[in-house]
PDB file of N, CA and C in Angstrom:
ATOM      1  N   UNK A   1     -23.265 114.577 164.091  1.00  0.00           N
ATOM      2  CA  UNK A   1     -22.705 115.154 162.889  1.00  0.00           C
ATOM      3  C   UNK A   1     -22.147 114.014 162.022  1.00  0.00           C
ATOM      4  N   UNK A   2     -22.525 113.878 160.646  1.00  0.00           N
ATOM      5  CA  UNK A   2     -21.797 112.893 160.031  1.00  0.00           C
ATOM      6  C   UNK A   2     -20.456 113.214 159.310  1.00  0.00           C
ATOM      7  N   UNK A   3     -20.000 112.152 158.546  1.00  0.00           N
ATOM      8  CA  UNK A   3     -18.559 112.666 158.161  1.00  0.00           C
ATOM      9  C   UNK A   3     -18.335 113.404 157.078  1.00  0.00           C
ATOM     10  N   UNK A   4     -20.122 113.454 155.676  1.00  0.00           N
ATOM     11  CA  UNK A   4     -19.090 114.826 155.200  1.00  0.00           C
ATOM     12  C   UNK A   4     -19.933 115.952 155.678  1.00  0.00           C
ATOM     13  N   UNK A   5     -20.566 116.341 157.295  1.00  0.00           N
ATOM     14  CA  UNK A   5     -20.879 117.885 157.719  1.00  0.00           C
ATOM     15  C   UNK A   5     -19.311 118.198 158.202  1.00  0.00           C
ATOM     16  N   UNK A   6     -18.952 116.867 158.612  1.00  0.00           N
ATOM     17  CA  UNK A   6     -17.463 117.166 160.206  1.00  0.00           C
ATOM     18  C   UNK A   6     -16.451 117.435 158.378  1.00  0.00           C
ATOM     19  N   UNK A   7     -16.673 117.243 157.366  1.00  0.00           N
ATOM     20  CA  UNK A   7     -15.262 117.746 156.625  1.00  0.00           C
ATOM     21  C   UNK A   7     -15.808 118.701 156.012  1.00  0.00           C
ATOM     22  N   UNK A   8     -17.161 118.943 155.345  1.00  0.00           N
ATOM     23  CA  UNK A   8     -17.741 120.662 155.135  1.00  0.00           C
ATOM     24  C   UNK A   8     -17.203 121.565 155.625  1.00  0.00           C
ATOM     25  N   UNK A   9     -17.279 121.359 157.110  1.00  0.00           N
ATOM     26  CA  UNK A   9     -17.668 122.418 157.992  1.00  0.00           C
ATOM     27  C   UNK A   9     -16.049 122.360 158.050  1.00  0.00           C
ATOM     28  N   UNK A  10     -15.008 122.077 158.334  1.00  0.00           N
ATOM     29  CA  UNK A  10     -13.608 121.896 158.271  1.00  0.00           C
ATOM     30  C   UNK A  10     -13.120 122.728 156.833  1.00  0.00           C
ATOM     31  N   UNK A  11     -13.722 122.629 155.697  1.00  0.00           N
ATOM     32  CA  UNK A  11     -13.207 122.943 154.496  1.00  0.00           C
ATOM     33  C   UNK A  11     -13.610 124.332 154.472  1.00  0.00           C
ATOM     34  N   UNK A  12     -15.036 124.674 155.256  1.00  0.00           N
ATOM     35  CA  UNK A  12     -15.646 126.157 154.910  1.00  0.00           C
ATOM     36  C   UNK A  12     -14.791 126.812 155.902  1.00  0.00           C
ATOM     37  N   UNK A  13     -14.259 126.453 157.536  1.00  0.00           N
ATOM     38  CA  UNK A  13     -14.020 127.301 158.607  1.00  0.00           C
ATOM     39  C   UNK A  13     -12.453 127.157 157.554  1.00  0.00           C
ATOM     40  N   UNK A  14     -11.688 126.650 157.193  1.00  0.00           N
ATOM     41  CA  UNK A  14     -10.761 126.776 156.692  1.00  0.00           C
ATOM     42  C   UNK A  14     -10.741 128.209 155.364  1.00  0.00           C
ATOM     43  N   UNK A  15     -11.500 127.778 154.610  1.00  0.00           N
ATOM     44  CA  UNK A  15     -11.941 129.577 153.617  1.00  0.00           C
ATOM     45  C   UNK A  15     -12.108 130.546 154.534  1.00  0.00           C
ATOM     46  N   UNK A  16     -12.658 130.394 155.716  1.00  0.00           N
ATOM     47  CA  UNK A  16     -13.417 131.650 156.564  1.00  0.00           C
ATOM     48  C   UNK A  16     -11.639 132.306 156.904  1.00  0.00           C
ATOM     49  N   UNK A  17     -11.468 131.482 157.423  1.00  0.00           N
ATOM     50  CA  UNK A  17      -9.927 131.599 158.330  1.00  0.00           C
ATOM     51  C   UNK A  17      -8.923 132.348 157.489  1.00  0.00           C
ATOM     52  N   UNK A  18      -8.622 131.719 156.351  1.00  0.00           N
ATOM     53  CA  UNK A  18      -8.081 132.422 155.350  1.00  0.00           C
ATOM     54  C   UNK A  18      -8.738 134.288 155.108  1.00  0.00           C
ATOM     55  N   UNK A  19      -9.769 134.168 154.866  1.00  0.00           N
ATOM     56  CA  UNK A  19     -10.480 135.400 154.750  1.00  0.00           C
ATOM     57  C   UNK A  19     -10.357 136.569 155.824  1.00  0.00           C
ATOM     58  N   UNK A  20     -10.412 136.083 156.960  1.00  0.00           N
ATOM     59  CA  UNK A  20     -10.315 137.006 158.021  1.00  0.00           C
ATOM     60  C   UNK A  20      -8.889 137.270 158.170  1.00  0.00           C
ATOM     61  N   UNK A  21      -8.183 135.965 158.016  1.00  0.00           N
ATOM     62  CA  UNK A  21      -6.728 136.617 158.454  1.00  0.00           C
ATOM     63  C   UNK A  21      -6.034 137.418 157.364  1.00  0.00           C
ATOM     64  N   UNK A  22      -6.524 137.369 156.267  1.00  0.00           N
ATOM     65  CA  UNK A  22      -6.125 138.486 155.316  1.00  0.00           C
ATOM     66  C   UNK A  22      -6.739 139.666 155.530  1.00  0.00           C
ATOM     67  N   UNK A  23      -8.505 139.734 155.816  1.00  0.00           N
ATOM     68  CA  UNK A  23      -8.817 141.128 156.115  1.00  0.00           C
ATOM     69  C   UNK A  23      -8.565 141.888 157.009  1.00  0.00           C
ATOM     70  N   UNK A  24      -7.535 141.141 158.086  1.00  0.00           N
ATOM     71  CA  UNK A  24      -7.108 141.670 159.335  1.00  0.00           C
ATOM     72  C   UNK A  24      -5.759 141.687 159.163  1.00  0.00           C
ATOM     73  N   UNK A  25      -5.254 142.057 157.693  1.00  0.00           N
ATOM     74  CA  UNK A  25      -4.032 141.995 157.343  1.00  0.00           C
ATOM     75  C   UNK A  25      -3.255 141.131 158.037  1.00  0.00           C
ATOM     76  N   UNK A  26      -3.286 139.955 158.479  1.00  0.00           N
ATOM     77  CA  UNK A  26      -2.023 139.152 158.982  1.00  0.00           C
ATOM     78  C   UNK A  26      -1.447 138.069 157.764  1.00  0.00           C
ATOM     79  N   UNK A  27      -2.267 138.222 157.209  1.00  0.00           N
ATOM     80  CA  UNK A  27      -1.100 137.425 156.126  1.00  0.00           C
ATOM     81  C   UNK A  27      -1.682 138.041 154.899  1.00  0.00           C
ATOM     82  N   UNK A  28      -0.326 138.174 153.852  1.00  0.00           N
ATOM     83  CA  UNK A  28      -1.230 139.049 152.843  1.00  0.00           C
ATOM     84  C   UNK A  28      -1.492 138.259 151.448  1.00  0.00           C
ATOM     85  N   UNK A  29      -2.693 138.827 150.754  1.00  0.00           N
ATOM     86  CA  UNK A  29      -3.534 138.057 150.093  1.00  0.00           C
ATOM     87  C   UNK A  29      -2.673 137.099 148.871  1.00  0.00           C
ATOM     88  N   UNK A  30      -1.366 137.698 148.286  1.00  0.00           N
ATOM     89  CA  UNK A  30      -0.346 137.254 147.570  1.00  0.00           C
ATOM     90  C   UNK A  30       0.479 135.743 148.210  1.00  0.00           C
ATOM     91  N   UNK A  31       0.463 135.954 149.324  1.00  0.00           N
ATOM     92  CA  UNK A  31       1.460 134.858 149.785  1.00  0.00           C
ATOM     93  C   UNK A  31       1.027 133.234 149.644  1.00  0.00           C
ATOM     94  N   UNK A  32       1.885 132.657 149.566  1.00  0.00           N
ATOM     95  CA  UNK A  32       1.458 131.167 149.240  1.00  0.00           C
ATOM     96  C   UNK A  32       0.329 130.433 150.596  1.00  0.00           C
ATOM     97  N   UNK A  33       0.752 130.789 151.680  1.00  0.00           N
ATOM     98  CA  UNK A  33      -0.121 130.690 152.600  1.00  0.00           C
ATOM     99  C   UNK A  33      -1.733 130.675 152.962  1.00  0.00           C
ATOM    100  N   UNK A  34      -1.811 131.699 151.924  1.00  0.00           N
ATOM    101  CA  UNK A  34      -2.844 131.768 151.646  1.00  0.00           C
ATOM    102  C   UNK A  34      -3.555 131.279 150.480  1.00  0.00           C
ATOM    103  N   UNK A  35      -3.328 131.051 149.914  1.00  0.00           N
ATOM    104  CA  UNK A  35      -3.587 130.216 148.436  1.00  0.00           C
ATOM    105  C   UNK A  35      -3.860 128.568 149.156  1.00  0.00           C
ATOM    106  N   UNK A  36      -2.547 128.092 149.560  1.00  0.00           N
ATOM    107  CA  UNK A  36      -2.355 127.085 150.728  1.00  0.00           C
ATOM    108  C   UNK A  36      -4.152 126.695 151.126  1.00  0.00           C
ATOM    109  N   UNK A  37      -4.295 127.553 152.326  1.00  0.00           N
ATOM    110  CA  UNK A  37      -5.313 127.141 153.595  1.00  0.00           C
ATOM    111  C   UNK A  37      -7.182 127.425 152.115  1.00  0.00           C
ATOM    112  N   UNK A  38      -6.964 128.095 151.321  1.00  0.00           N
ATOM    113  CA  UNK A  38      -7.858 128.138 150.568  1.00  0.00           C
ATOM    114  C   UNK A  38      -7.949 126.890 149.147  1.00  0.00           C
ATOM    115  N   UNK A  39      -6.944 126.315 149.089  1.00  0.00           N
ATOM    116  CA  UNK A  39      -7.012 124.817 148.300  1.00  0.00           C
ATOM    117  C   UNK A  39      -7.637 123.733 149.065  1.00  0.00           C
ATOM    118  N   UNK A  40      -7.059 124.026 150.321  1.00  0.00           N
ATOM    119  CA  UNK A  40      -7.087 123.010 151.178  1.00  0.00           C
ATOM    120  C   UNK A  40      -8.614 122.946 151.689  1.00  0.00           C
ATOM    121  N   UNK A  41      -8.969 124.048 152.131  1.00  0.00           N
ATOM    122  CA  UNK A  41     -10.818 124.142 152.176  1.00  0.00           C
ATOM    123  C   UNK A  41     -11.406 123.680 151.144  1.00  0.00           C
ATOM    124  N   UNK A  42     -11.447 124.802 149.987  1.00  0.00           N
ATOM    125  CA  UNK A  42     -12.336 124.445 149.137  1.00  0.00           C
ATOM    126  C   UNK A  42     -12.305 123.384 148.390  1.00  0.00           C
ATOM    127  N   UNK A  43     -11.106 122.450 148.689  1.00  0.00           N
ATOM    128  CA  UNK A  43     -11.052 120.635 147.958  1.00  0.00           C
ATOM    129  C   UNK A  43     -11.810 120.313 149.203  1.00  0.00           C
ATOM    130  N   UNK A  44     -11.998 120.883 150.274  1.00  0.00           N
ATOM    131  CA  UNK A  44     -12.953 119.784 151.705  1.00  0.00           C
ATOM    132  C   UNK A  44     -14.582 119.999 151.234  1.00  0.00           C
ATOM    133  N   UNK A  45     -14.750 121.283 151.214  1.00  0.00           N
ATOM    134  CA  UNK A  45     -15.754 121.213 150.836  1.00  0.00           C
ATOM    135  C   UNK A  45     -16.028 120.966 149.729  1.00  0.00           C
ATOM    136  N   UNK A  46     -15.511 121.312 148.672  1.00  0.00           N
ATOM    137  CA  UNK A  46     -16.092 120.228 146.933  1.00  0.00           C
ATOM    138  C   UNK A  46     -16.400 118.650 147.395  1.00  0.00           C
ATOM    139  N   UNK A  47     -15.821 117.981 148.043  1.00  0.00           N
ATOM    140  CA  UNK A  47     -15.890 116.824 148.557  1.00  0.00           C
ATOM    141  C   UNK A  47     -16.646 116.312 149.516  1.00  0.00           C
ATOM    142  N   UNK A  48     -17.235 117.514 150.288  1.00  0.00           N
ATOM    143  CA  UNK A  48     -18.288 117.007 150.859  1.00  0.00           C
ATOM    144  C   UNK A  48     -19.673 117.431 150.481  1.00  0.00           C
ATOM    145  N   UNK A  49     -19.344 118.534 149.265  1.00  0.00           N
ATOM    146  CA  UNK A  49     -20.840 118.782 148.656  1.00  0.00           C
ATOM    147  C   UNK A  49     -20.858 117.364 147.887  1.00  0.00           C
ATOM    148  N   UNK A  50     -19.425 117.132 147.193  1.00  0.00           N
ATOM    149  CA  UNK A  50     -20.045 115.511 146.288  1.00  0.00           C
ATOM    150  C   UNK A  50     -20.808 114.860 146.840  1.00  0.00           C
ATOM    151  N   UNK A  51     -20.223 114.537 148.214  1.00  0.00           N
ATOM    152  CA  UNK A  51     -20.530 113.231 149.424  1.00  0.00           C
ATOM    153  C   UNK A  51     -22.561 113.320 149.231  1.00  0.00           C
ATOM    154  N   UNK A  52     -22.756 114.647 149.137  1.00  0.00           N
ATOM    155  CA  UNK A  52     -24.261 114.877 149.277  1.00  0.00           C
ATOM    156  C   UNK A  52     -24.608 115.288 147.704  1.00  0.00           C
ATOM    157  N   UNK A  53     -24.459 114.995 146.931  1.00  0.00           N
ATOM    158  CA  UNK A  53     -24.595 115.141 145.829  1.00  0.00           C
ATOM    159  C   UNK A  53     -25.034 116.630 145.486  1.00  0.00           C
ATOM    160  N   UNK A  54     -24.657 117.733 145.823  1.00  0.00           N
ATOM    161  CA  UNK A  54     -25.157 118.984 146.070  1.00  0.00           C
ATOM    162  C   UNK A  54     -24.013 119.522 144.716  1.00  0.00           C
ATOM    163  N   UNK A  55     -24.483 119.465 143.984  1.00  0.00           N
ATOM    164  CA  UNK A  55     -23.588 119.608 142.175  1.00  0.00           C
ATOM    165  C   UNK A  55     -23.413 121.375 142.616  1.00  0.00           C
ATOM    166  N   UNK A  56     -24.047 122.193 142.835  1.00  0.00           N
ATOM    167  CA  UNK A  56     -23.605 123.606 142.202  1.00  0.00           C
ATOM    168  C   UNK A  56     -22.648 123.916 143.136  1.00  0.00           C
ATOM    169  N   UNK A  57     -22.655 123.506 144.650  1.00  0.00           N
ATOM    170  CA  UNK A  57     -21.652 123.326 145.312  1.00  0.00           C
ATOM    171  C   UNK A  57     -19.903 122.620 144.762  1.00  0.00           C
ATOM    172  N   UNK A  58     -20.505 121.801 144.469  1.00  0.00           N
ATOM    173  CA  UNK A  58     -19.677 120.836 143.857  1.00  0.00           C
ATOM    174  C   UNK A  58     -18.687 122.121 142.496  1.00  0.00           C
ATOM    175  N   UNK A  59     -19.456 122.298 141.630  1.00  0.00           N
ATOM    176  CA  UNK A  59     -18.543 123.135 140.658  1.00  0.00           C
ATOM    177  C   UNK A  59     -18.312 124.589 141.238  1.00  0.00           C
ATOM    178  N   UNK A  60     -18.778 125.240 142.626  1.00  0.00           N
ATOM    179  CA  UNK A  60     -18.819 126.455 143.111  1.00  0.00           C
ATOM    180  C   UNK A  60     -17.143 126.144 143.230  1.00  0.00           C
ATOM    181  N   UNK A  61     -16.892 124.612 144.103  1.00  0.00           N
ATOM    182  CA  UNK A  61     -15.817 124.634 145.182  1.00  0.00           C
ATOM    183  C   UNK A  61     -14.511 124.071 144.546  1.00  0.00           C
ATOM    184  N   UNK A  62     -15.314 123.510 143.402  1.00  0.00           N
ATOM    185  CA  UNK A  62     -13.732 122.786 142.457  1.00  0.00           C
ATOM    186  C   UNK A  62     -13.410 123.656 141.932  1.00  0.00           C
ATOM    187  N   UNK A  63     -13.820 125.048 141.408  1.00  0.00           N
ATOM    188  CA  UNK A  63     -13.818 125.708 140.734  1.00  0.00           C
ATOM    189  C   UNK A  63     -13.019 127.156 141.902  1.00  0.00           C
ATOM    190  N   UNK A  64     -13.325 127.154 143.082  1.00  0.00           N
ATOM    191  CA  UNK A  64     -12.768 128.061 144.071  1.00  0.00           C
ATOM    192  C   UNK A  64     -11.394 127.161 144.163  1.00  0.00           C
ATOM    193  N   UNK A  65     -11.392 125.581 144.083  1.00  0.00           N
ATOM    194  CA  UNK A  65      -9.577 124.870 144.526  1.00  0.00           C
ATOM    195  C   UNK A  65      -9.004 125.478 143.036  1.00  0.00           C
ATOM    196  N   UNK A  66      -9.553 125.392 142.068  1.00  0.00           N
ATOM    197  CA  UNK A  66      -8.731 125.620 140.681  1.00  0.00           C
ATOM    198  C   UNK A  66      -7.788 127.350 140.115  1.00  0.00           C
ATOM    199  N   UNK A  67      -9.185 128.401 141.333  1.00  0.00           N
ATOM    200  CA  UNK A  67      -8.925 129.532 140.686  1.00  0.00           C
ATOM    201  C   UNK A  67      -7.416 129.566 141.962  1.00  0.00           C
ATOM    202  N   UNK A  68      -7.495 128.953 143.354  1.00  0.00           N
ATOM    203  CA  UNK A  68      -6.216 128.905 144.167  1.00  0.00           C
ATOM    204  C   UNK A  68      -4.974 128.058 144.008  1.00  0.00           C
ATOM    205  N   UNK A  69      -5.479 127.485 143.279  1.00  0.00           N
ATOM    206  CA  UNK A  69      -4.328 126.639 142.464  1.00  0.00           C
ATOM    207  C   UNK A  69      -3.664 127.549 141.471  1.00  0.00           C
ATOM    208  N   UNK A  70      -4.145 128.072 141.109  1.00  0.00           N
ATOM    209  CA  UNK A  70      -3.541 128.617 139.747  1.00  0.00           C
ATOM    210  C   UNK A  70      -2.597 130.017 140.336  1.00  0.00           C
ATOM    211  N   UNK A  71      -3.716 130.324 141.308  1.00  0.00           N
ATOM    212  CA  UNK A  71      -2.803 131.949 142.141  1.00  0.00           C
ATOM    213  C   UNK A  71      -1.597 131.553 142.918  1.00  0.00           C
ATOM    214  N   UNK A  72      -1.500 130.253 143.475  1.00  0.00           N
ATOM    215  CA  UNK A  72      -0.358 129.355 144.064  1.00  0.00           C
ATOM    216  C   UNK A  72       0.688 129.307 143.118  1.00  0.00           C
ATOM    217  N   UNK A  73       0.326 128.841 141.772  1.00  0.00           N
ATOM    218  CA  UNK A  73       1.087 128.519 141.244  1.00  0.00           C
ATOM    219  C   UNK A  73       1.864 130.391 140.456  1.00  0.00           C
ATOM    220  N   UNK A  74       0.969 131.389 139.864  1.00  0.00           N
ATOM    221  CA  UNK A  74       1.521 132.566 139.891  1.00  0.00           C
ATOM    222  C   UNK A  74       2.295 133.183 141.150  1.00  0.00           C
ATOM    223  N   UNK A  75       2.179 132.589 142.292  1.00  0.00           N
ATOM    224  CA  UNK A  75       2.989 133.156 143.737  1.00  0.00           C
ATOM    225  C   UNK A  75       3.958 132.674 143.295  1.00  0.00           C
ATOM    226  N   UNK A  76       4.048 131.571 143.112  1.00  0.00           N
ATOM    227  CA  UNK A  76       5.578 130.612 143.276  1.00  0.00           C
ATOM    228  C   UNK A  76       6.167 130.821 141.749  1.00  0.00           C
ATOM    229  N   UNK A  77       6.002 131.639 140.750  1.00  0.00           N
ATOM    230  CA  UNK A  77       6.467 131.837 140.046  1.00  0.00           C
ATOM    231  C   UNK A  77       6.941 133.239 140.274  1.00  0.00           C
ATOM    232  N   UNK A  78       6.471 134.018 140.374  1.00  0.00           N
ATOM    233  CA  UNK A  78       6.736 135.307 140.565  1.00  0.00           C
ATOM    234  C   UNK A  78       8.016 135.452 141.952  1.00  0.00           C
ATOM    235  N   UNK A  79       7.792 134.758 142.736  1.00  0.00           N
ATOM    236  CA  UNK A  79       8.961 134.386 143.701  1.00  0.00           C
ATOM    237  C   UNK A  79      10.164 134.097 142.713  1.00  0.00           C
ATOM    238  N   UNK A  80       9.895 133.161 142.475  1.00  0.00           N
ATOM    239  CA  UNK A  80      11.087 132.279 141.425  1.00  0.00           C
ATOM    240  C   UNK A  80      12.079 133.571 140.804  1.00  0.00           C
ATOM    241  N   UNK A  81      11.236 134.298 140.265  1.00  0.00           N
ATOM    242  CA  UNK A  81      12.143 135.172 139.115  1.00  0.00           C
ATOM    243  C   UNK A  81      12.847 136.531 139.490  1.00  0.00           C
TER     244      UNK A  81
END
């Protein structure tokens, strides 16, 4: 396995993980936690589609860290107030 399948595959089981543990209600889809483990994937994998130059990947996954960035950042505001 080279090093960007071993951080792909790290960035996708990280989205998966997120996904299931919300559809199995253990953490719920609002919480920062989850926003969290879904930045954190989909910047692994944007980065290892770069690594392979695989572009639609590439804007699929910067574009999946941006829309969890932004819901991170509405969690932690909506907390705030």
């Amino acid at each position: 396995m080279t090093y960007n399948d071993i951080i792909g595959t790290i960035g996708v089981a990280l989205i998966l993980i997120a996904y299931f543990l919300n559809t199995e209600a253990l953490i719920p889809i609002n919480g920062k936690f989850f926003y969290v483990i879904n930045i954190i994937g989909a910047a692994l994998a944007c980065y290892a589609s770069y690594l392979i130059s695989y572009w639609p990947f590439v804007i699929l996954e910067g574009t999946w860290t941006l829309v969890s960035l932004y819901g991170l950042m509405r969690a932690m505001r909506i907390r705030m107030t």
